[in-house]
Protein backbone atom coordinates (compact mmCIF):
# COMPACT_ATOMS: atom_id res chain seq x y z
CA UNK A 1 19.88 -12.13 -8.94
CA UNK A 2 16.50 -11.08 -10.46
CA UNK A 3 14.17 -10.06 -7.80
CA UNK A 4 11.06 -12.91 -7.67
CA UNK A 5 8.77 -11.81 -4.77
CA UNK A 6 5.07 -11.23 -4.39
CA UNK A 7 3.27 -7.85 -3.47
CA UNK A 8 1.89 -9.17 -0.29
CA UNK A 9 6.11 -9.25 0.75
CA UNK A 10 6.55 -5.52 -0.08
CA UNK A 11 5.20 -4.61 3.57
CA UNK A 12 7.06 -6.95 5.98
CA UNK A 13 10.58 -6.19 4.13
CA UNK A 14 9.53 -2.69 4.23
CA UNK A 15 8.27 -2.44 7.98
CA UNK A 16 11.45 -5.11 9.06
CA UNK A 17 14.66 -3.13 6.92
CA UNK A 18 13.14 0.05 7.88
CA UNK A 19 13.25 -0.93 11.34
CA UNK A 20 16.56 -2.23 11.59
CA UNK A 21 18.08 0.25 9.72
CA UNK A 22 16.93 2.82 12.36
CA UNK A 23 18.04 1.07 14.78
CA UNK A 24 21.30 0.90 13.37
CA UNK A 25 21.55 4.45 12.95
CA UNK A 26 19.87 5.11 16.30
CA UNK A 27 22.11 3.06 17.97
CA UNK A 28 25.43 1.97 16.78
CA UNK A 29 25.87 0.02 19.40
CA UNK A 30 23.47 -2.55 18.64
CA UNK A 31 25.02 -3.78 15.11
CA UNK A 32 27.15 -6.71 16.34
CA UNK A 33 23.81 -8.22 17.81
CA UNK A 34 21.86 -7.46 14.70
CA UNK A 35 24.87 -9.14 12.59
CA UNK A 36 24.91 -12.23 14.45
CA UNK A 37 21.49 -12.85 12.02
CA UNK A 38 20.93 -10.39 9.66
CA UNK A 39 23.33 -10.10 6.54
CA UNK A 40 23.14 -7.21 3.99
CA UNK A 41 22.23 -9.37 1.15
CA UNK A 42 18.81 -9.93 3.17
CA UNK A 43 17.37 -6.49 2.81
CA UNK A 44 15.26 -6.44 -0.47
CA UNK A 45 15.78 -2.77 -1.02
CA UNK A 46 18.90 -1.60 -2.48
CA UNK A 47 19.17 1.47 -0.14
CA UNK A 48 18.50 -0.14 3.15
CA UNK A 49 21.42 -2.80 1.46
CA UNK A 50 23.60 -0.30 1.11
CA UNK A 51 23.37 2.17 4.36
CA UNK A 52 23.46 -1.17 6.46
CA UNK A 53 26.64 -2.44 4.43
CA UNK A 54 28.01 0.80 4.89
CA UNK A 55 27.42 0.66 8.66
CA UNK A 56 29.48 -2.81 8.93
CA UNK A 57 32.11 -1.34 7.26
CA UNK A 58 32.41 1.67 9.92
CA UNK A 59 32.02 -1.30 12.62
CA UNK A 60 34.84 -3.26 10.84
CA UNK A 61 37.00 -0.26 10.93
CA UNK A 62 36.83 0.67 14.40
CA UNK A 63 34.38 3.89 13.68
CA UNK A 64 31.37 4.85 15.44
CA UNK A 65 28.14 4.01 13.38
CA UNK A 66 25.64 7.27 13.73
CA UNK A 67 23.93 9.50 11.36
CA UNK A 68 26.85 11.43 10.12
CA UNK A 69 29.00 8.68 9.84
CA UNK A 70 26.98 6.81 7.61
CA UNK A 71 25.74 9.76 5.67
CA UNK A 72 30.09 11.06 4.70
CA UNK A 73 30.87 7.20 4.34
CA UNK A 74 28.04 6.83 1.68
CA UNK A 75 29.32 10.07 0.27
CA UNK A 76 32.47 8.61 0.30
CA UNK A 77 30.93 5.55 -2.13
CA UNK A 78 29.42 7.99 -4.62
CA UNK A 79 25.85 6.94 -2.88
CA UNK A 80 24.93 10.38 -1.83
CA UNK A 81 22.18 9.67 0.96
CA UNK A 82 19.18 12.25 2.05
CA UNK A 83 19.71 13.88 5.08
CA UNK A 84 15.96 13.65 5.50
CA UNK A 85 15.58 9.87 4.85
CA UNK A 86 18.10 9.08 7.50
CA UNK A 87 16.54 11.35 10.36
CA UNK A 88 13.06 9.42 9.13
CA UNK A 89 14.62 5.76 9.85
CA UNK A 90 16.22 6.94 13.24
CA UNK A 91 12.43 7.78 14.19
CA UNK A 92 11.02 4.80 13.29
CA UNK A 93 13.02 2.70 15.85
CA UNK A 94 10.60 3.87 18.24
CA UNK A 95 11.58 1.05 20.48
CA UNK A 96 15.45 -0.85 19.92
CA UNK A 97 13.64 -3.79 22.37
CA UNK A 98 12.10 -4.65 19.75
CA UNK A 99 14.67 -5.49 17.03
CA UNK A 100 15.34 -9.27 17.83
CA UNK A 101 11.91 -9.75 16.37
CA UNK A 102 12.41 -7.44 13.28
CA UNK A 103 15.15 -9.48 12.50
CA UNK A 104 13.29 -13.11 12.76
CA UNK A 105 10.58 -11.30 10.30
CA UNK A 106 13.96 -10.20 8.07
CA UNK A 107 15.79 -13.52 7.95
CA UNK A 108 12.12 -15.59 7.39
CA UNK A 109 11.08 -12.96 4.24
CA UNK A 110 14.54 -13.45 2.85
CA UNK A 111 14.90 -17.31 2.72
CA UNK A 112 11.48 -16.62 1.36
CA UNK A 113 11.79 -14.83 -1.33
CA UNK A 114 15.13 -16.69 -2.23
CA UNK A 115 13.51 -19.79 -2.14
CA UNK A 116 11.32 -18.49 -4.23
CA UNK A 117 13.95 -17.14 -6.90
CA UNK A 118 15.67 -20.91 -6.64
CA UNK A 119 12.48 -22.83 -7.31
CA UNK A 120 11.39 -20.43 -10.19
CA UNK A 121 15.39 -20.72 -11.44
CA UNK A 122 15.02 -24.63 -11.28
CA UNK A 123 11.63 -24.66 -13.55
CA UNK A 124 13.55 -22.79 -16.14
CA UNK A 125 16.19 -24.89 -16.37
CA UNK A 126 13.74 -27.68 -16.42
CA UNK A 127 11.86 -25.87 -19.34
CA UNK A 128 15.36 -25.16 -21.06
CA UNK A 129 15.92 -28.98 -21.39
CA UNK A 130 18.39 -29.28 -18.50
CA UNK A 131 19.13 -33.07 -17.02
CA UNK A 132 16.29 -33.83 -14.69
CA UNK A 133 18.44 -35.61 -12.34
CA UNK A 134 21.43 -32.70 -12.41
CA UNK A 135 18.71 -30.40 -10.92
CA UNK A 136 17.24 -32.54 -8.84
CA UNK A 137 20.63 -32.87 -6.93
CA UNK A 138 20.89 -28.80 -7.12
CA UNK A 139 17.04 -28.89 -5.61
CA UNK A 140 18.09 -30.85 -2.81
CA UNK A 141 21.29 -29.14 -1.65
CA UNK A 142 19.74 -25.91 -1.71
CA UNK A 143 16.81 -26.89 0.56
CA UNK A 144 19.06 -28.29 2.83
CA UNK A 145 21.00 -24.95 2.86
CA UNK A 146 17.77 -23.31 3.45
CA UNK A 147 17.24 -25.05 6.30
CA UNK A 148 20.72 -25.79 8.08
CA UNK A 149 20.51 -21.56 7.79
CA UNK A 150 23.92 -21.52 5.70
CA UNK A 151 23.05 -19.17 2.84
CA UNK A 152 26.49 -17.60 2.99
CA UNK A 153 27.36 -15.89 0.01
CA UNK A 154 31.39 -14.57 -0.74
CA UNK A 155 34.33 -15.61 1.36
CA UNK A 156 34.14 -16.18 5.08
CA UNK A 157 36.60 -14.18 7.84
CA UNK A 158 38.87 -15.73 10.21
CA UNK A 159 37.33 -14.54 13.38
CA UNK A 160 34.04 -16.88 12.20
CA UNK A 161 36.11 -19.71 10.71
CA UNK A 162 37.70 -20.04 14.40
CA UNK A 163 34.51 -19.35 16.26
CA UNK A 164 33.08 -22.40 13.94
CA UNK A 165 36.16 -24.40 15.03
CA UNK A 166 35.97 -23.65 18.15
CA UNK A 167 32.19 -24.91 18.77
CA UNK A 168 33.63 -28.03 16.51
CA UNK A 169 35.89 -28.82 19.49
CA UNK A 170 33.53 -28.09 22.47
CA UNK A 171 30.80 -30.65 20.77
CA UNK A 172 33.72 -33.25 20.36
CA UNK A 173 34.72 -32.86 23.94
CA UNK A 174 31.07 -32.66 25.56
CA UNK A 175 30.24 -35.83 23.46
CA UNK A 176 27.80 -34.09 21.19
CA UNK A 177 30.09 -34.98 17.52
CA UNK A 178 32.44 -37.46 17.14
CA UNK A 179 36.00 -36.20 15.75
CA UNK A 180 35.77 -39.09 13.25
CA UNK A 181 34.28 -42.33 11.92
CA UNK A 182 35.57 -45.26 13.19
CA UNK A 183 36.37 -47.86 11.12
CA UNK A 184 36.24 -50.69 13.41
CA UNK A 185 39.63 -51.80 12.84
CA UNK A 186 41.78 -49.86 15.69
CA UNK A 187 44.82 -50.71 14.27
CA UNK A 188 43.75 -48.81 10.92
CA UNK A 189 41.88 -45.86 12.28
CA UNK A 190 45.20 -45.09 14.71
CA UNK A 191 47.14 -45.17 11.62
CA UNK A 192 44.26 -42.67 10.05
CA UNK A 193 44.34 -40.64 12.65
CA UNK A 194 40.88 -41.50 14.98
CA UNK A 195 39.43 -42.71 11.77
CA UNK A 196 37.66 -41.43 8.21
CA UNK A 197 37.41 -37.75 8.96
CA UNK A 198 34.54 -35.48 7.96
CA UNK A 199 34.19 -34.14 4.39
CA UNK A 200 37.18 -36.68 3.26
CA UNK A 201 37.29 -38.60 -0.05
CA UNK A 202 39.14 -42.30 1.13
CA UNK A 203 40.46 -44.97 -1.83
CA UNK A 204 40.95 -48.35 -1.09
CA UNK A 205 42.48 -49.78 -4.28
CA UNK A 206 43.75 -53.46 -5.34
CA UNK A 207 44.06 -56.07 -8.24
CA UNK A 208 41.28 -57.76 -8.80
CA UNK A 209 40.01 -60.53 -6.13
CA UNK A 210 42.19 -59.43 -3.31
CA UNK A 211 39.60 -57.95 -0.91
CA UNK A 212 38.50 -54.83 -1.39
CA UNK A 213 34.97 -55.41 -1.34
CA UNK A 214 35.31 -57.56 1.61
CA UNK A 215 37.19 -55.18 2.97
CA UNK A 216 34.54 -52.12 2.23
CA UNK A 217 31.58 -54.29 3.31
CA UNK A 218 33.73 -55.07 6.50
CA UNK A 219 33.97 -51.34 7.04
CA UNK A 220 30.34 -50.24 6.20
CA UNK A 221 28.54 -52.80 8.20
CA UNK A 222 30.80 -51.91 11.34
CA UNK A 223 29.98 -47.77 10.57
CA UNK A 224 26.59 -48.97 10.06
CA UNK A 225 26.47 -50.57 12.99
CA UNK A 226 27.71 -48.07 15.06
CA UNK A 227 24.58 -46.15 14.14
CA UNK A 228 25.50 -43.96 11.40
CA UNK A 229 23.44 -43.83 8.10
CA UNK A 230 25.97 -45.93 5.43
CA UNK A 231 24.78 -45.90 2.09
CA UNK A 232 26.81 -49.07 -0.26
CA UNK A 233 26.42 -48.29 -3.47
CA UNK A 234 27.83 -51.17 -5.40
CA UNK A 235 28.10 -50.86 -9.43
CA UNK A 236 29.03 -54.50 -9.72
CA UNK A 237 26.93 -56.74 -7.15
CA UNK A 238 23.14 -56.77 -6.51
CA UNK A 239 21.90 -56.81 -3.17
CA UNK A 240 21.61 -60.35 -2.69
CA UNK A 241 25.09 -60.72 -3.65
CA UNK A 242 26.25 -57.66 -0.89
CA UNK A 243 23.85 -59.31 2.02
CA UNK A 244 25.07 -62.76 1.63
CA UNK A 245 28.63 -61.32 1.85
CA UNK A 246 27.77 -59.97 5.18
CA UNK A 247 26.06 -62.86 6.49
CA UNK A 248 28.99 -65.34 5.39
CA UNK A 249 31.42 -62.89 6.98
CA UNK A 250 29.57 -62.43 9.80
CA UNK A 251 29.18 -66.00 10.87
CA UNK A 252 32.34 -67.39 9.07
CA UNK A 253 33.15 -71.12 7.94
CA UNK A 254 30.42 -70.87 4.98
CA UNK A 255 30.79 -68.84 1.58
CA UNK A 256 28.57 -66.41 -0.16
CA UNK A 257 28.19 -69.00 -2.80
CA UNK A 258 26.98 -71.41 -0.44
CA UNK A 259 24.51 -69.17 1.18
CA UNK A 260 22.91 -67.88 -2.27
CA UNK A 261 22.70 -71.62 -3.68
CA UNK A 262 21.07 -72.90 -0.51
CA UNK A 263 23.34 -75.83 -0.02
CA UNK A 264 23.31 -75.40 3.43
CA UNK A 265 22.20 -77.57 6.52
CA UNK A 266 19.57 -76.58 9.43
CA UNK A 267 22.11 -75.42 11.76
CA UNK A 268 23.72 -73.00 9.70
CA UNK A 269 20.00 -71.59 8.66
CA UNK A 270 19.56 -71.09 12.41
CA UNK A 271 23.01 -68.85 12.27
CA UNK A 272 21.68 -67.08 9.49
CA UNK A 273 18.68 -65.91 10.65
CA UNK A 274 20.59 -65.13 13.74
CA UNK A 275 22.56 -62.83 11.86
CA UNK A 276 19.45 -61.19 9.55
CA UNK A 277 18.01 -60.53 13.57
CA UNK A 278 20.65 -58.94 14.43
CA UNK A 279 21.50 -56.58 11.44
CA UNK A 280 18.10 -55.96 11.05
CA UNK A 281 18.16 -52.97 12.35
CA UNK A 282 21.61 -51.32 11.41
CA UNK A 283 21.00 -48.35 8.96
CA UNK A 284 22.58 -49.52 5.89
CA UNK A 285 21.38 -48.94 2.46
CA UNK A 286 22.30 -50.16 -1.17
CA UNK A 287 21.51 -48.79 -4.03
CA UNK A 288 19.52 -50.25 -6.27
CA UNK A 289 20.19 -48.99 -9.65
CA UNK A 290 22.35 -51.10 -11.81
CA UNK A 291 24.32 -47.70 -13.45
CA UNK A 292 24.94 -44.31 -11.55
CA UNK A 293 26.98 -41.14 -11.88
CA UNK A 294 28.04 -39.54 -9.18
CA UNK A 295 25.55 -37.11 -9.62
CA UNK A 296 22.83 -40.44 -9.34
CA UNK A 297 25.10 -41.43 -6.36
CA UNK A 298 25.03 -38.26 -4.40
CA UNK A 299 21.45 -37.45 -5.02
CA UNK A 300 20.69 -41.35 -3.42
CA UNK A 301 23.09 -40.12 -0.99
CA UNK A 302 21.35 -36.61 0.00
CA UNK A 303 18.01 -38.50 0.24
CA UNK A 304 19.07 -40.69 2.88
CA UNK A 305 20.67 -38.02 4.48
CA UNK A 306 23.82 -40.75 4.76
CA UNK A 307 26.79 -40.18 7.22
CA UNK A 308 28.85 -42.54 5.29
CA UNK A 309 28.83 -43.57 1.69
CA UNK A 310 31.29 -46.51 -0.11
CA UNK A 311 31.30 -46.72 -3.96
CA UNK A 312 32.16 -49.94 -5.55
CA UNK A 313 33.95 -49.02 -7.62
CA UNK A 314 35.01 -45.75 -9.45
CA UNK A 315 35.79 -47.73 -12.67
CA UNK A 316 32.45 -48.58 -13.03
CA UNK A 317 30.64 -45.27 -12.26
CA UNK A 318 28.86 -44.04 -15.40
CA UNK A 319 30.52 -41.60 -17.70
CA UNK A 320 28.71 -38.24 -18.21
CA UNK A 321 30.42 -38.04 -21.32
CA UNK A 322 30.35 -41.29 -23.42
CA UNK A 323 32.66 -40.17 -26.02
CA UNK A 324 35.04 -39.01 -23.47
CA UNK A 325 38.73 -40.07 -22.93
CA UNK A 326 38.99 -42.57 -20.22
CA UNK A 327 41.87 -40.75 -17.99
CA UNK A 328 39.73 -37.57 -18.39
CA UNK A 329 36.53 -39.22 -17.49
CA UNK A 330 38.34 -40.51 -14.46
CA UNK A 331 39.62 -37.71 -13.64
CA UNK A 332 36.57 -35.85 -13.70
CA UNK A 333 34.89 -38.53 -11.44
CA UNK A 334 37.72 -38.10 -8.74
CA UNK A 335 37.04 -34.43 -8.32
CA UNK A 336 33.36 -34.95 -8.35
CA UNK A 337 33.80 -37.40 -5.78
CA UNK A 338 35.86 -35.00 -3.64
CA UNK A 339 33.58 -32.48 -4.11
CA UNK A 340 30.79 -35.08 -2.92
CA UNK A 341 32.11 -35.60 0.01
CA UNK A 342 32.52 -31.98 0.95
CA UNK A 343 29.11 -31.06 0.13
CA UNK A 344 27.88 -34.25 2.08
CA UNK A 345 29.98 -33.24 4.90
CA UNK A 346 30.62 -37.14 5.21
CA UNK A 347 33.56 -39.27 4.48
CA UNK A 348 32.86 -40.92 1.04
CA UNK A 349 34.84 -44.22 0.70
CA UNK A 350 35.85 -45.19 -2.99
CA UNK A 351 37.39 -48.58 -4.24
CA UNK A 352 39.93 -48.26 -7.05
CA UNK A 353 41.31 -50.70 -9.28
CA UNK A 354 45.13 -50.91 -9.63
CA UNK A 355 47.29 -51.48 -12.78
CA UNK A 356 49.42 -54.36 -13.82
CA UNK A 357 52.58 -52.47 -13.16
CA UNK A 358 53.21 -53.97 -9.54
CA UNK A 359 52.75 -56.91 -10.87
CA UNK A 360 55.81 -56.36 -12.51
CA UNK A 361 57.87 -54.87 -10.21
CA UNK A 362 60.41 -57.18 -8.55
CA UNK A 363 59.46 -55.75 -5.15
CA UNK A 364 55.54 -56.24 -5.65
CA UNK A 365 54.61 -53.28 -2.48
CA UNK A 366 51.73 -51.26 -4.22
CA UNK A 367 52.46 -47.55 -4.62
CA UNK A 368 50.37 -44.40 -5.55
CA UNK A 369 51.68 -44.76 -9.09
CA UNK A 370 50.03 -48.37 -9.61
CA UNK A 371 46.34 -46.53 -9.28
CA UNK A 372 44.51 -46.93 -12.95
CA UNK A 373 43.58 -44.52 -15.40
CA UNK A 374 44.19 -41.19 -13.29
CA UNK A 375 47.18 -39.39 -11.29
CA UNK A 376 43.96 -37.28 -10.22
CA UNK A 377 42.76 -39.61 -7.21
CA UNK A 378 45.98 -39.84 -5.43
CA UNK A 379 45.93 -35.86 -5.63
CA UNK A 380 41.98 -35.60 -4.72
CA UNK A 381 41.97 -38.35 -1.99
CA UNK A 382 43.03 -37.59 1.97
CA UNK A 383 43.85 -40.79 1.96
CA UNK A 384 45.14 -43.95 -0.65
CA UNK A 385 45.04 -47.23 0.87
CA UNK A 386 46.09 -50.62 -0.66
CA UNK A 387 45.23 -53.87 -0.16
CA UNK A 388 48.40 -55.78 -0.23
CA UNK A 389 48.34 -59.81 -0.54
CA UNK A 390 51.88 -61.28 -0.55
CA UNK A 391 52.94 -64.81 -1.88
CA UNK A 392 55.05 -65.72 1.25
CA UNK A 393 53.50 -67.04 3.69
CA UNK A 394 53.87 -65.48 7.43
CA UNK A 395 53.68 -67.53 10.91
CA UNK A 396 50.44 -65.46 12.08
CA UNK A 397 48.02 -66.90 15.20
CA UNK A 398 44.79 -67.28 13.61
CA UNK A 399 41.68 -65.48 15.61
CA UNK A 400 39.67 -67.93 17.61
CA UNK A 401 37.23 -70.01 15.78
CA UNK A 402 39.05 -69.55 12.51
CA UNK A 403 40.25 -72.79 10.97
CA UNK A 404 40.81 -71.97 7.28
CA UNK A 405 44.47 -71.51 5.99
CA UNK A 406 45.19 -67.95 6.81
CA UNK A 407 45.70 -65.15 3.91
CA UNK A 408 48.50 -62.91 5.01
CA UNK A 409 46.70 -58.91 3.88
CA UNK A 410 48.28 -56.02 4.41
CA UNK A 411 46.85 -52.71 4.35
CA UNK A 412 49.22 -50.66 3.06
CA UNK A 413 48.05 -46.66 3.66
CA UNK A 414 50.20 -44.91 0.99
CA UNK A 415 49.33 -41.44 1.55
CA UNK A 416 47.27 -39.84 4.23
CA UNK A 417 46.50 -36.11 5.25
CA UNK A 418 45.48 -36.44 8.58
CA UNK A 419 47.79 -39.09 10.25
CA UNK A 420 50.62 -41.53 9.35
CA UNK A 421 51.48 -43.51 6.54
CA UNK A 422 52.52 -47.25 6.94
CA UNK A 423 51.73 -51.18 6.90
CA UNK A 424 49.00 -52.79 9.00
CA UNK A 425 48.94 -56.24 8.98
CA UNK A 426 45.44 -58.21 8.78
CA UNK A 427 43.88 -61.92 8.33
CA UNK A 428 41.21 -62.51 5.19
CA UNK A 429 39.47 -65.21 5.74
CA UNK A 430 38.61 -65.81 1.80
CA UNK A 431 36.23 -68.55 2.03
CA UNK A 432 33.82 -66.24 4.18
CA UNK A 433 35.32 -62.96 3.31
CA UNK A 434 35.63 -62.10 7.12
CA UNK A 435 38.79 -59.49 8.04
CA UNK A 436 40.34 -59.13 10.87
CA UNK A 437 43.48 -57.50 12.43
CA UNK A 438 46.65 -59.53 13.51
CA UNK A 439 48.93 -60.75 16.16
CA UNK A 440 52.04 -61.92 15.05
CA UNK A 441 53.31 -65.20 16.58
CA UNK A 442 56.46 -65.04 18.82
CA UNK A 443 56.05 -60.85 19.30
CA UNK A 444 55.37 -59.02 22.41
CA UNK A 445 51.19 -57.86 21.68
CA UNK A 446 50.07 -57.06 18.00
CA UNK A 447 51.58 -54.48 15.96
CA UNK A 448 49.61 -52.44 14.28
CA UNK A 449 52.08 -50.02 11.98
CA UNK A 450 55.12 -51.93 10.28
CA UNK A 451 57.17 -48.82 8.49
CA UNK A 452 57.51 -48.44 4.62
C-alpha cells in the first residue's frame, strides 16, 4: 500500500514503534500483552515491521524473544540488523509501565494514516470514473471496519477463531446476543434450527400469487417487532401497497384493496388507526427506490445499520450488466446476495420465483430444481424454503376469529444448513393476507414437521 501520511505523524509513530520495539526486546515477556492490540502491519517503518514480526515468530515457535534472538533470526531472513540499533531501542524502554499507552498512540496513528490512504484511494477512483454508488458502498464498509476495530489483514488462526467463538457463546448464554432471529412462527424456526441465523442468505420461493410476500411481510413485521432494525426492500410494491398489507393482515376480515380504495366503514377506520398506533414504533424500513442492485440494496442496508433485510424479489433486482445472460445475471446476484449477508453480519431474506416445471409434475411437491433461472441459489442459500399450496382440501381448525374458507399452505424447507428439512403446515388467510401456523383436527396438539 503506498504510504499517505502527513509530517506532523512522523514523531508519534516514531516515539510509539520505537518504544514498543524496546520493550519487546527488553522484555520478551511482555509480547503476548502487546499482541493482544498491536499488529505488525501497524508500525509505519519497515524495520520496526520487521524486528517486531520477527519477534512473533520466535513467540510462535516456543523461543525466547531477546536481543540475540532477534538479531540471528533476522540474519536468518537475509535482514541483517545493527547490533547498535538494537542495544539503542532496548534503552529507550526506559519504563515497560508504560507500554499500554504506547500502544493506544500506535493503534490510533495507524487507523489514521490508513484511513487516510482509503479516503485518498476512494477520490481516485472517483476521479478515474468509477460508479459513484459502488464506492460509496466500499466507503461505508470500511468506516465501519475502522470503527468495529477489525482491520485484519491475511488469514486468521484457530486459537482466535475459538476464542471469538467462545465469547459468541458466553454473550448468548448471559443474554447479551441472541443465537438467532426468530421468525415468529415456532413451528418454522424449530425446523430452522432457533431461527434465521447470523450472516445467512434465506429463499423463500413460489409460483406466482401463492404467498410469499405475505409470507415475508408476515416475517419482517414480527422481526421488526421484536426490535430489530428490518429493512423491506420491495422491487414490485410501493409503500402504500406494503403498509396496507400489514394493516389488513394485522386486523384480518378486510383486504389491502379495500383499505387503499377507502371503501371502508367507521369501525374498521378505528381498527386501523389502532394498528398504525401500534406499529408506529417498530423499526421497519422500505426502500424507496423503484430499481436497485444489490449494491443499491446493501448500501440502503449499511445506512440503516439493519439487523434484518427481505428482498422482494431477486428476479426483479437490477442487472449490473444489461446485455448480460439471464442465468448468469442471476447467478451473479445470488453470490452477491450471499456475500451481503456476510458482510452485513445479518440474515438477508430473498423471495424467488419458481418455474413451471412442478406444475407439471404429477406429484406437484416443489423441489430445489423448480427454482428459476439459476442452480446458483440453492448452492448459495443456508436455506430454500417453498411455499406449497395444494388443491385438496384438508379438515384444519381455523384460528379464532377467522371465518374465511381456509387455504391449506405448506412450507416446505427443502434444504437447510443449520437444522432439519421437512413440511410445516400453515393457514393463509388470502383475503387479508394474514398467516398463521396449524392444528390439525382430530390429532393429539399441532404438528409442526410432517417428513418429505
Amino acid at each position: 500500500m503506498t504510504e499517505i501520511i502527513p509530517a506532523w505523524m512522523d514523531g508519534q509513530y516514531t516515539n510509539a514503534e520505537k518504544f514498543i520495539i524496546g520493550v519487546v526486546l527488553a522484555d520478551g515477556r511482555r509480547l503476548p500483552e502487546i499482541r493482544k492490540t498491536v499488529r505488525p502491519e501497524m508500525f509505519h517503518d519497515p524495520v520496526y515491521r520487521g524486528i517486531f514480526e520477527v519477534s512473533c515468530d520466535l513467540s510462535d515457535e516456543g523461543t525466547a524473544v531477546d536481543i540475540v534472538t532477534v538479531a540471528h533470526k533476522c540474519g536468518e531472513y537475509g535482514n541483517r540488523i545493527d547490533s547498535e540499533l538494537l542495544d539503542d531501542l532496548t534503552k529507550a524502554a526506559t519504563t515497560a509501565s508504560e507500554i499500554g499507552m504506547y500502544c493506544e498512540i500506535l493503534v490510533r496513528e495507524s487507523m489514521r494514516r490508513d484511513m487516510l490512504y482509503s479516503v485518498h484511494q476512494r477520490l481516485q477512483d472517483l476521479e478515474t470514473g468509477s460508479e459513484p454508488g459502488e464506492i460509496a458502498v466500499e466507503i461505508l464498509s470500511e468506516m465501519n471496519t475502522f470503527c468495529n476495530g477489525e482491520r485484519v489483514t491475511g488469514g486468521v488462526g484457530f486459537e482466535e477463531s475459538f476464542v471469538s467463538m467462545m465469547q459468541d457463546i458466553s454473550d448468548i448464554q448471559e443474554g447479551r446476543k441472541a443465537p438467532a432471529t426468530p421468525s415468529g412462527f415456532p413451528s418454522l424456526d424449530k425446523v430452522l434450527g432457533g431461527g434465521f441465523q447470523r450472516n445467512g442468505m434465506y429463499v423463500i420461493a413460489a409460483r406466482p400469487g401463492k404467498g410469499k410476500t405475505a409470507m415475508a411481510l408476515s416475517i419482517a413485521k414480527n422481526v421488526a417487532s421484536s426490535g430489530k432494525r428490518t429493512l423491506f426492500v420491495s422491487l414490485e410494491m410501493d409503500r402504500a401497497q406494503l403498509v396496507a398489507r400489514i394493516v389488513s393482515a394485522d386486523i384480518g376480515g378486510v383486504s389491502a384493496t379495500t383499505i387503499l380504495n377507502g371503501t371502508f366503514e367507521q369501525d374498521l377506520w378505528d381498527s386501523i388507526t389502532d394498528c398504525a398506533t401500534r406499529m408506529s414504533s417498530i423499526p421497519l424500513t422500505f426502500n424507496w427506490q423503484k430499481s436497485m442492485s444489490v449494491k443499491d440494496i446493501r448500501y440502503l442496508a449499511k445506512t440503516c445499520r439493519s439487523e434484518f433485510v427481505v428482498i422482494d424479489y431477486l428476479g426483479l433486482i437490477a442487472n449490473e450488466n444489461e446485455s448480460g445472460k439471464l442465468y448468469e445475471e442471476t447467478t451473479k446476484k445470488s453470490k452477491q446476495i450471499k456475500a451481503m449477508a456476510r458482510d452485513l453480519e445479518c440474515p438477508v431474506l430473498c423471495l424467488a420465483q419458481m418455474n413451471r416445471e412442478s406444475e407439471k409434475r404429477g406429484n406437484k411437491k416443489p423441489m430445489l430444481s423448480d427454482l428459476r433461472d439459476s442452480g446458483s441459489i440453492e448452492q448459495d442459500a443456508d436455506a430454500v424454503i417453498f411455499n406449497w399450496v395444494e388443491d385438496e382440501t384438508e379438515d384444519y381448525e381455523l384460528p379464532e376469529g377467522q371465518t374465511s374458507d381456509p387455504v391449506d399452505l405448506k412450507l416446505v424447507v427443502a434444504k437447510n444448513r443449520h437444522g432439519r428439512m421437512g413440511i410445516i403446515p400453515m393457514y393463509w388467510d388470502k383475503l387479508s393476507g394474514k398467516i398463521t401456523e396449524l392444528q390439525k383436527a382430530g390429532e393429539n396438539g399441532w404438528t409442526d414437521r410432517i417428513p418429505f
